[in-house]
Protein backbone atom coordinates (compact mmCIF):
# COMPACT_ATOMS: atom_id res chain seq x y z
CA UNK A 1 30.23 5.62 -12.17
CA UNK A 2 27.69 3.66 -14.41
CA UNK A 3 25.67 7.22 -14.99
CA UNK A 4 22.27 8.23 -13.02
CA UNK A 5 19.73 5.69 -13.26
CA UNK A 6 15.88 7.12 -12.00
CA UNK A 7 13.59 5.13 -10.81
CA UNK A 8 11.36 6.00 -13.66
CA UNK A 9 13.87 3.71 -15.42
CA UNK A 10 14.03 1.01 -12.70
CA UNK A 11 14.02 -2.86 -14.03
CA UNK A 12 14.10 -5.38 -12.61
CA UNK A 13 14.51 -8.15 -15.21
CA UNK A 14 18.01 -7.06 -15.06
CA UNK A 15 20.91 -10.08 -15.07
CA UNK A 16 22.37 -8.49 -12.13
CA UNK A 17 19.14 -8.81 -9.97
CA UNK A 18 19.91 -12.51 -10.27
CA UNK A 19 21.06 -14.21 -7.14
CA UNK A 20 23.05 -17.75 -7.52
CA UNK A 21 22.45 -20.10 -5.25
CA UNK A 22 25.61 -19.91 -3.07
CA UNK A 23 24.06 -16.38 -2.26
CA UNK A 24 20.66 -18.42 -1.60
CA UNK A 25 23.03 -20.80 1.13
CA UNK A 26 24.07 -18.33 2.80
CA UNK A 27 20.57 -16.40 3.66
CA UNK A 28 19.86 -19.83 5.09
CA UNK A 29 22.44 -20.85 6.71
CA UNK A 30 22.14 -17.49 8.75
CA UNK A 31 18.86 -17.65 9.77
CA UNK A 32 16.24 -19.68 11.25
CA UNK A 33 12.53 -19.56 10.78
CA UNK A 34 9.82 -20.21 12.91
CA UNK A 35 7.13 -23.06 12.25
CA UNK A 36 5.84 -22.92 8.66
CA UNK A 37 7.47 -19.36 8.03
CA UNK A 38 9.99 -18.72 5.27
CA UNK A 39 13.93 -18.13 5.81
CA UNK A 40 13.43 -14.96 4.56
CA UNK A 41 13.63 -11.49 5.44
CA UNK A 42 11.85 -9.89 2.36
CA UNK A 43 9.66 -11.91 -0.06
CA UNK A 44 8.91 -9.88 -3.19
CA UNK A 45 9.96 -5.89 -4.29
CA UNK A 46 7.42 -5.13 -6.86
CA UNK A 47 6.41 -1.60 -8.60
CA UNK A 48 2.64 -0.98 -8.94
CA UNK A 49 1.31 1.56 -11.32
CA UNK A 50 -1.64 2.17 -13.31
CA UNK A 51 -3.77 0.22 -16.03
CA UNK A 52 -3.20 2.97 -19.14
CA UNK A 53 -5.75 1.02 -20.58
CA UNK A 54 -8.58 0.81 -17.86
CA UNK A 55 -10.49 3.07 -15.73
CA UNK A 56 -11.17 2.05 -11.88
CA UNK A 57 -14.48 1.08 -11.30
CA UNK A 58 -16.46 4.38 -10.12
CA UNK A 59 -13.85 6.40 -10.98
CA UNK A 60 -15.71 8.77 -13.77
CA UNK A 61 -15.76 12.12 -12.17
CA UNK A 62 -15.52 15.39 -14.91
CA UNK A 63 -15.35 17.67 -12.94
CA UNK A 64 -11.39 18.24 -12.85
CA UNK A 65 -8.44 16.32 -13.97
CA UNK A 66 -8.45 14.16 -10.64
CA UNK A 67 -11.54 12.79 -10.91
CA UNK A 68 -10.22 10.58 -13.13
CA UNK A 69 -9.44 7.46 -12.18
CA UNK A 70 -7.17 4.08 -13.43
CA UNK A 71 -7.35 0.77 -12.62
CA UNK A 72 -3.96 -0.57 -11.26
CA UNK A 73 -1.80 -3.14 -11.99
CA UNK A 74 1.57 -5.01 -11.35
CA UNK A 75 4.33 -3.47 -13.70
CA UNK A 76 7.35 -5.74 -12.21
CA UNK A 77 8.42 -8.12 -9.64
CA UNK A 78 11.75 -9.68 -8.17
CA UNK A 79 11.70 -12.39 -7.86
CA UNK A 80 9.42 -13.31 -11.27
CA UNK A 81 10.15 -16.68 -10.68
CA UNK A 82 8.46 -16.60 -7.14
CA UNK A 83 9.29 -18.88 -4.57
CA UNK A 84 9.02 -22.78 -4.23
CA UNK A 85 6.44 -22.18 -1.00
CA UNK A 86 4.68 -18.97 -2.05
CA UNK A 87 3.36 -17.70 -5.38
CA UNK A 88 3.22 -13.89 -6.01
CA UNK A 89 -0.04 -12.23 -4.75
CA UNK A 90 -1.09 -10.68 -7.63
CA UNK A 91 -4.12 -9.45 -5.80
CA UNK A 92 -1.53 -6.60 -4.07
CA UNK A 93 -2.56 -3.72 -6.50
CA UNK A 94 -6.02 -3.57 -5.15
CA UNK A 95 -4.50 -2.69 -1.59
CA UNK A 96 -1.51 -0.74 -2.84
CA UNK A 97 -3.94 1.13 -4.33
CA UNK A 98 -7.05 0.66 -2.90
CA UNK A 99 -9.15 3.57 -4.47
CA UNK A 100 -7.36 3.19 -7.97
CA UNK A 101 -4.83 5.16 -9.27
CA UNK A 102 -5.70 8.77 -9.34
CA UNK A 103 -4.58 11.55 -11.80
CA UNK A 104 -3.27 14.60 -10.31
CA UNK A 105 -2.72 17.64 -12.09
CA UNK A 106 0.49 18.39 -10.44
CA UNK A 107 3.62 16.15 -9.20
CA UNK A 108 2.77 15.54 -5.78
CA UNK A 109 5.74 14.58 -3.21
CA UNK A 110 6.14 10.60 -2.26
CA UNK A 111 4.04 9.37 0.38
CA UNK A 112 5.08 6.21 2.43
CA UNK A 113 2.56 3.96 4.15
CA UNK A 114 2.11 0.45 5.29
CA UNK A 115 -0.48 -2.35 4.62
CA UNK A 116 -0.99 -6.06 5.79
CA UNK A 117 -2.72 -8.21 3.96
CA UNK A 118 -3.13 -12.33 3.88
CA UNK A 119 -1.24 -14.98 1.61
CA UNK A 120 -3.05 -18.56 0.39
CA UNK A 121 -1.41 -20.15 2.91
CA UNK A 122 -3.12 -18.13 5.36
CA UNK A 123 -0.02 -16.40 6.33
CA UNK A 124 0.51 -12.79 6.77
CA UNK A 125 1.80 -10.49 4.87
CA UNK A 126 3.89 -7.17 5.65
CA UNK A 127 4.23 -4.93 3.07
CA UNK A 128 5.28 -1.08 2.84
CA UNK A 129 5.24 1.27 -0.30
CA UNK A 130 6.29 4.37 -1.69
CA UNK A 131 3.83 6.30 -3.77
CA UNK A 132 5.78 8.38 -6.31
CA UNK A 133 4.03 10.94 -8.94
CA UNK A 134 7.52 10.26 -11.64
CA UNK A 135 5.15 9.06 -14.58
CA UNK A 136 2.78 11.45 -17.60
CA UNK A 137 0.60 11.04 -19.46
CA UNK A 138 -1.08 13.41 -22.32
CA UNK A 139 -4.20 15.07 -21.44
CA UNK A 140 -5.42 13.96 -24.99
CA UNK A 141 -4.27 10.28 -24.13
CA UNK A 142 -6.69 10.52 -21.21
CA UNK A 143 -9.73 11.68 -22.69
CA UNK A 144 -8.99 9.07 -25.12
CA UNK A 145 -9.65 6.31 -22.23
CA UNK A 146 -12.75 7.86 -21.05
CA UNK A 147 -14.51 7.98 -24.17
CA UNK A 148 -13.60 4.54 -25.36
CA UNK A 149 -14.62 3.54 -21.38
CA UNK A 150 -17.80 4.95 -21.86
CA UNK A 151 -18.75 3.65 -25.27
CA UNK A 152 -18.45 0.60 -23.22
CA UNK A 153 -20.82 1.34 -20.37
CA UNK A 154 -18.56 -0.29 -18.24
CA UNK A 155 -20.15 0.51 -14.94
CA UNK A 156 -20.18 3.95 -16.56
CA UNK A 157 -22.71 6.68 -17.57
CA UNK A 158 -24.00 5.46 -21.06
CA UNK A 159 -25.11 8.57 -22.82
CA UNK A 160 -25.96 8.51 -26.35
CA UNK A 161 -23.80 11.83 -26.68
CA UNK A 162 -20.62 10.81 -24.10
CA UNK A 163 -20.39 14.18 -21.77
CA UNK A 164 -16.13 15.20 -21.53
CA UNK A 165 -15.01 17.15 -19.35
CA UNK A 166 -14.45 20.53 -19.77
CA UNK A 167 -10.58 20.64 -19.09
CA UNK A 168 -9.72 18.01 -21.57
CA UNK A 169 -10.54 20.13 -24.65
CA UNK A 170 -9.65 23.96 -25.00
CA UNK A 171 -12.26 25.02 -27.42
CA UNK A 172 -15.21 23.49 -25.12
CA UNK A 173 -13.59 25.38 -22.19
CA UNK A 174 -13.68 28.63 -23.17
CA UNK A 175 -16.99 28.33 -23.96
CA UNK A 176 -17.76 26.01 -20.68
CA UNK A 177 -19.37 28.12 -17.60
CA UNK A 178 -16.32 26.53 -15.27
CA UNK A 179 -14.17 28.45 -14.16
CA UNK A 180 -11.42 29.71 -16.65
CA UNK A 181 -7.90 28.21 -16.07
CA UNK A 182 -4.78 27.12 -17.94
CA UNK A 183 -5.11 23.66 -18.92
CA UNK A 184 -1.69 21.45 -18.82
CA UNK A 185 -0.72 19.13 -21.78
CA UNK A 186 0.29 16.29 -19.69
CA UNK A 187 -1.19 14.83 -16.10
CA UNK A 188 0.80 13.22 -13.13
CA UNK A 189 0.13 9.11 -12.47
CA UNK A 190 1.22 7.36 -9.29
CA UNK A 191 3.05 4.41 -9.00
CA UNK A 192 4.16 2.18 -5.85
CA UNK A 193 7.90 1.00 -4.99
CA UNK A 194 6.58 -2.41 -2.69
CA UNK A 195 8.50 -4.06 0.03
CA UNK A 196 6.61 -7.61 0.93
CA UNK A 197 7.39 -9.99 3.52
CA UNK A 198 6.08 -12.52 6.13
CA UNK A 199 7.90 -10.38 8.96
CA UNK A 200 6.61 -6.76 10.16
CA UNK A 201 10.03 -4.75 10.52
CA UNK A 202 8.24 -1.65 9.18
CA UNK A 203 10.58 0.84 10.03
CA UNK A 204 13.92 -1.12 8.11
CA UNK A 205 11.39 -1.07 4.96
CA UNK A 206 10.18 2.21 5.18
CA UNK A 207 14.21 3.63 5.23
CA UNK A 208 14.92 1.42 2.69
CA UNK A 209 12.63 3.30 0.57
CA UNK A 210 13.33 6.30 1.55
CA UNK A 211 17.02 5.78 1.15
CA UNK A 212 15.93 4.47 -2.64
CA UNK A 213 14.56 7.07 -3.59
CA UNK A 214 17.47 9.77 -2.14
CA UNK A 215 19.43 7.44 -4.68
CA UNK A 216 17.41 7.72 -7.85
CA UNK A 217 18.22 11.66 -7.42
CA UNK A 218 21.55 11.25 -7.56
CA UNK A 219 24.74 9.39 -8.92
CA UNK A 220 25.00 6.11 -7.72
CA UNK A 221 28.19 3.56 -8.13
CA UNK A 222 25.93 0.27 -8.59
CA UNK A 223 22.55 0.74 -10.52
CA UNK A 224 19.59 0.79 -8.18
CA UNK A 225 18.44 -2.56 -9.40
CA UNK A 226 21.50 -3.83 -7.79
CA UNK A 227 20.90 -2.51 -4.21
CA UNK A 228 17.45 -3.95 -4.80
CA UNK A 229 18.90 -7.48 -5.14
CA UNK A 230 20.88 -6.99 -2.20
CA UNK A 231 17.78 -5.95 -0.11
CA UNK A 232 15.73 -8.82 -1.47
CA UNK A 233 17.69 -11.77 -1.90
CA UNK A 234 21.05 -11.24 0.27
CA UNK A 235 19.83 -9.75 3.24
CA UNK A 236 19.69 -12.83 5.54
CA UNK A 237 17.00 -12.89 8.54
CA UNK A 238 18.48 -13.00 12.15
CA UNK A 239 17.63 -15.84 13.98
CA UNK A 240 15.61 -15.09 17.16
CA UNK A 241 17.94 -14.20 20.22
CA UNK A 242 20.40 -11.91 20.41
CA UNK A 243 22.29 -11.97 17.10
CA UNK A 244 21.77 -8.52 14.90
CA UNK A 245 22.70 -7.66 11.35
CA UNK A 246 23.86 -4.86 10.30
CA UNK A 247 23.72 -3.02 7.13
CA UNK A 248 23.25 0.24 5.14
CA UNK A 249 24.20 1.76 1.35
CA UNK A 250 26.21 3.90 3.04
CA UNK A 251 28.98 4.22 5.85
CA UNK A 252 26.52 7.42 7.02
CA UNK A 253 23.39 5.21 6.76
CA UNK A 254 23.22 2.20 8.74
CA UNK A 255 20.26 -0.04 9.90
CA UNK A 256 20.08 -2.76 12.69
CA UNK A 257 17.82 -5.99 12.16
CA UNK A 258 17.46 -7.90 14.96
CA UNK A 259 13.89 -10.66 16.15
CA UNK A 260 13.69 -10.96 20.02
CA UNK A 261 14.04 -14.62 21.90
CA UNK A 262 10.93 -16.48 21.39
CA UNK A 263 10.59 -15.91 25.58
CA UNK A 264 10.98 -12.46 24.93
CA UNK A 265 7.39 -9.91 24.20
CA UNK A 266 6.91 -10.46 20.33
CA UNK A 267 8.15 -8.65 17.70
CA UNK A 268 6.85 -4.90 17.62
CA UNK A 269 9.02 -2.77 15.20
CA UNK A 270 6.33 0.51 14.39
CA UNK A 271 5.03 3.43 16.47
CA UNK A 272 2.56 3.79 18.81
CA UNK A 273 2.24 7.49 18.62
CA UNK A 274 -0.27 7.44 15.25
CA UNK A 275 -2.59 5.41 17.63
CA UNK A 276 -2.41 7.83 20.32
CA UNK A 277 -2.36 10.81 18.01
CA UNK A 278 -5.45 10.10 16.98
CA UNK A 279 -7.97 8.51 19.32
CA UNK A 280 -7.82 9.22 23.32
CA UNK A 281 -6.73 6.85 26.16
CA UNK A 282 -9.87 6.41 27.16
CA UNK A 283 -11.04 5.38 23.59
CA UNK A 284 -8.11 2.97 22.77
CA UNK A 285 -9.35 1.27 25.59
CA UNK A 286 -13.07 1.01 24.47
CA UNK A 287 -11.65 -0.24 21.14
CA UNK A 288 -9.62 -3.10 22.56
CA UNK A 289 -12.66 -4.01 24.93
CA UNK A 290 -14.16 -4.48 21.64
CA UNK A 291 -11.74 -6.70 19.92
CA UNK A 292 -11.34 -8.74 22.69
CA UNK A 293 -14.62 -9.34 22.06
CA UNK A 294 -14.19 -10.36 18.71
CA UNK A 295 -16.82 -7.30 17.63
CA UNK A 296 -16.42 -6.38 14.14
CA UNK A 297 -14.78 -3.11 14.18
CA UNK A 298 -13.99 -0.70 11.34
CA UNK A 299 -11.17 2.34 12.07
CA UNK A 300 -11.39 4.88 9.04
CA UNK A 301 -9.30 7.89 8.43
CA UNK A 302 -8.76 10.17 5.58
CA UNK A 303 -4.78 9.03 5.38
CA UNK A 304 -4.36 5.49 4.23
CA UNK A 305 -1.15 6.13 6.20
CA UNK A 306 -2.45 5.93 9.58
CA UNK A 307 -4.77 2.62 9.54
CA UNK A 308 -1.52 0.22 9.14
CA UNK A 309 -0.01 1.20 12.15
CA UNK A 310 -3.12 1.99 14.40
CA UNK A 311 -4.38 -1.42 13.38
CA UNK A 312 -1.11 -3.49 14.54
CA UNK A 313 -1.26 -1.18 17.56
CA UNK A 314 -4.76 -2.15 18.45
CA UNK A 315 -3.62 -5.59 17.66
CA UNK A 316 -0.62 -5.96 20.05
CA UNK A 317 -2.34 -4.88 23.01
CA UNK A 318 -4.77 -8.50 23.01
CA UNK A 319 -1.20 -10.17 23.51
CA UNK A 320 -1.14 -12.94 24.75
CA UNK A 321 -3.95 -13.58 22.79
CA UNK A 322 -4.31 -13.38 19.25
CA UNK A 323 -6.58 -11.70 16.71
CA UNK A 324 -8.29 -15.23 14.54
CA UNK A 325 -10.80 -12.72 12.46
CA UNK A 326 -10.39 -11.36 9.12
CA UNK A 327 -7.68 -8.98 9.13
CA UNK A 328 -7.25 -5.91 6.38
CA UNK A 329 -6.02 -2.95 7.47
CA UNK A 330 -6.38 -1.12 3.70
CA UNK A 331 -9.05 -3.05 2.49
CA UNK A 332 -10.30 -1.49 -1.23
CA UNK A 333 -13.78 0.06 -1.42
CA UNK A 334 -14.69 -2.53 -4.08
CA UNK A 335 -14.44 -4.90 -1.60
CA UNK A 336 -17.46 -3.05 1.32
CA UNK A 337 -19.33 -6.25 0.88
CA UNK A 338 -17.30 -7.47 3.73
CA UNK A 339 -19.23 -5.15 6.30
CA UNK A 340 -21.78 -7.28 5.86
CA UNK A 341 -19.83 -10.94 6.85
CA UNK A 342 -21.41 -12.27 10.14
CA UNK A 343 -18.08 -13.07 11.43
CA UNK A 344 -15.67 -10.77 13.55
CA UNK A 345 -13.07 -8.04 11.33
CA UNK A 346 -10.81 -5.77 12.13
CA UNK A 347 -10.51 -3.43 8.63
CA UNK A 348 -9.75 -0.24 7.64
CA UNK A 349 -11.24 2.52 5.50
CA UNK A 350 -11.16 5.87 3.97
CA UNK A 351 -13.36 8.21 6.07
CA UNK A 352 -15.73 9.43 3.44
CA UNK A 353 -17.80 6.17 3.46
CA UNK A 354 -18.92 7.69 6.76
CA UNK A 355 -19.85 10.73 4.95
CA UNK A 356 -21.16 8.73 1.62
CA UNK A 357 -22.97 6.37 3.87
CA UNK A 358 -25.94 7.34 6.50
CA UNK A 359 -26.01 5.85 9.61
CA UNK A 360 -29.35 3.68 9.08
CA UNK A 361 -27.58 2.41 5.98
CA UNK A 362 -24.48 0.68 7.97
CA UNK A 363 -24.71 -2.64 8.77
CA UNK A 364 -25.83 -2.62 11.97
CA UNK A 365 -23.60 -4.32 14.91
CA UNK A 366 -19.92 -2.89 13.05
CA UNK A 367 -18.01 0.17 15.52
CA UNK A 368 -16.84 2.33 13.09
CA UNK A 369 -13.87 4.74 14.61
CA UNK A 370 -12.78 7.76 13.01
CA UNK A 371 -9.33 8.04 13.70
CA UNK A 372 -9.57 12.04 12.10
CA UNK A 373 -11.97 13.20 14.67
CA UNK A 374 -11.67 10.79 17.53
CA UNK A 375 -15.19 8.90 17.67
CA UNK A 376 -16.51 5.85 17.92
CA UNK A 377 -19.60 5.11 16.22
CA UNK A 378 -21.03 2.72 18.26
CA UNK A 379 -23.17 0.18 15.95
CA UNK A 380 -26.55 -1.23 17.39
CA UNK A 381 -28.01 -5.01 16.16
């Protein structure tokens, strides 16, 4: 055994992520790609994490250690090279994490979810992630951010004397009118394990995650960055038809890839059930009346988790037909300006803009659907 090696350890500048180019033959040679798509079958694994350096916009809250919140950014990437007909999107932080990376006070358990978003080539792209809570960072360190942030006035409150909050300093907390607790020495940070690619086989990325991070809590006989290179680079995508690859890390865990004929219904590999979990028969229907309408439409939900799939749901049911509007299933609050684009959308958002944001304030002609309660918020021109 080459000895445990967590993921809080992972890198991925590593000789032995390197692929040669007989390994590069091969993926090609094995698969076939449809007009102007990639011989691919994953473009880019990438870890996300936080800007130690840089608060999210809006993110000054002092009220408790999770109101604080950092910017995000793009630790590492395999391929850093890229590729010779896409760049990197280095834009994939903001919808990774699209309300910044927040501090937690305790080490919350991973969370998978899924996002879609659009390459320069107009292309687009699948992506799935694993938000992990494996990295600290001093309580001291943070206030240390704040106050330098606000000396700034970066978008921040610009006091002459910079308000702290009460938990990052013992002496003003005993004395504060909070309530009393036991302040911790360190806080929890997020950080993202990506999957990217031009085709949407959700659930093979999602168990490749999952089956990641089983590995990173144990012994392994390859290090992890190893069945990361496999994954990305020698993993060759099945030609449409009838031909399947197999493959697993172990004998007990095995996945199946396989792209139907190009007569066949298209490719549809995620669940329905969040869709119908959520909103009622009679709803769905009112929503896909809508996009075939090419109305701009907004679904919104307090779990980042659900929009992905309820979105590509939604989005299946117009074939034949095709959705040509702008697509963005997690699209980051920085970016609400787009609510107000003349032009049809299909996005997604957290719910609280609905309760941030009065109804005479939306912009009028957008549905907004809240997945949580089941509504549709009919918008009137």
């Amino acid at each position: 055994l080459t000895g445990f090696n967590g993921l809080s350890s992972l890198s991925l500048s590593r000789r032995m992520l390197s692929t040669t180019a007989e390994d590069s033959t091969v993926a090609s040679i094995h698969s076939s790609s449809d007009a102007g798509m990639p011989n691919r079958f994953v473009d880019f694994f990438c870890v996300v994490g936080h800007n130690k350096n840089k608060l999210y916009p809006g993110g000054w809250n002092p009220k408790t250690p999770e109101g604080i919140v950092f910017d995000s950014i793009v630790a590492d990437c395999y391929p850093k090279e890229g590729h010779a007909d896409m760049d990197f999107p280095q834009h994939i932080s903001q919808f990774v994490f699209p309300d910044g990376c927040r501090v937690s006070e305790t080490r919350k358990p991973p969370q998978l979810f899924t996002f879609v978003l659009t390459s320069s080539s107009g292309h687009r792209l699948y992506g799935a992630a694993l938000k992990i809570y494996d990295e600290t960072m001093e309580t001291e360190n943070v206030k240390e951010v704040v106050s330098r942030e606000e000396a700034s006035s970066s978008g921040y409150n610009n006091n002459a004397d910079p308000i702290m909050p009460w938990w990052s300093d013992t002496e003003s907390s005993s004395n504060s009118k909070e309530p009393s607790k036991k302040i911790s020495d360190i806080v929890f940070l997020p950080k993202c394990l990506v999957v990217l690619s031009h085709y949407a086989f959700f659930h093979t990325f999602r168990k490749f995650l999952r089956e990641l991070y089983r590995m990173s809590l144990l012994e392994t006989p390859l290090p992890l960055e190893r069945y990361i290179s496999n994954f990305t680079s020698e993993l060759p995508l099945p030609p449409q038809g009838k031909v399947e690859i197999k493959f697993g890390f172990t004998s007990q865990v095995q996945c199946i890839i396989s792209r139907p004929a190009p007569n066949e219904l298209p490719l549809a590999k995620f669940s329905y059930r969040p869709l119908f979990s959520c909103l009622s028969v009679s709803n769905v229907m009112v929503v896909v009346g809508l996009l075939m309408e090419e109305t701009r439409v907004v679904l919104l939900s307090k779990y980042y988790s659900l929009l992905a799939p309820c979105t590509e749901a939604l989005l299946s049911f117009l074939f034949p037909l095709e959705w040509n509007g702008i697509y963005i299933p997690i699209m980051p609050y920085t970016a609400l300006d787009i609510l107000d684009a003349p032009v049809p959308f299909l996005v997604g958002l957290h719910s609280r803009y609905l309760r941030t944001t009065e109804a005479k304030n939306r912009p009028p002609g957008v549905v907004f659907v809240d997945l949580d309660k089941d509504i549709v918020h009919l918008g009137h021109e």
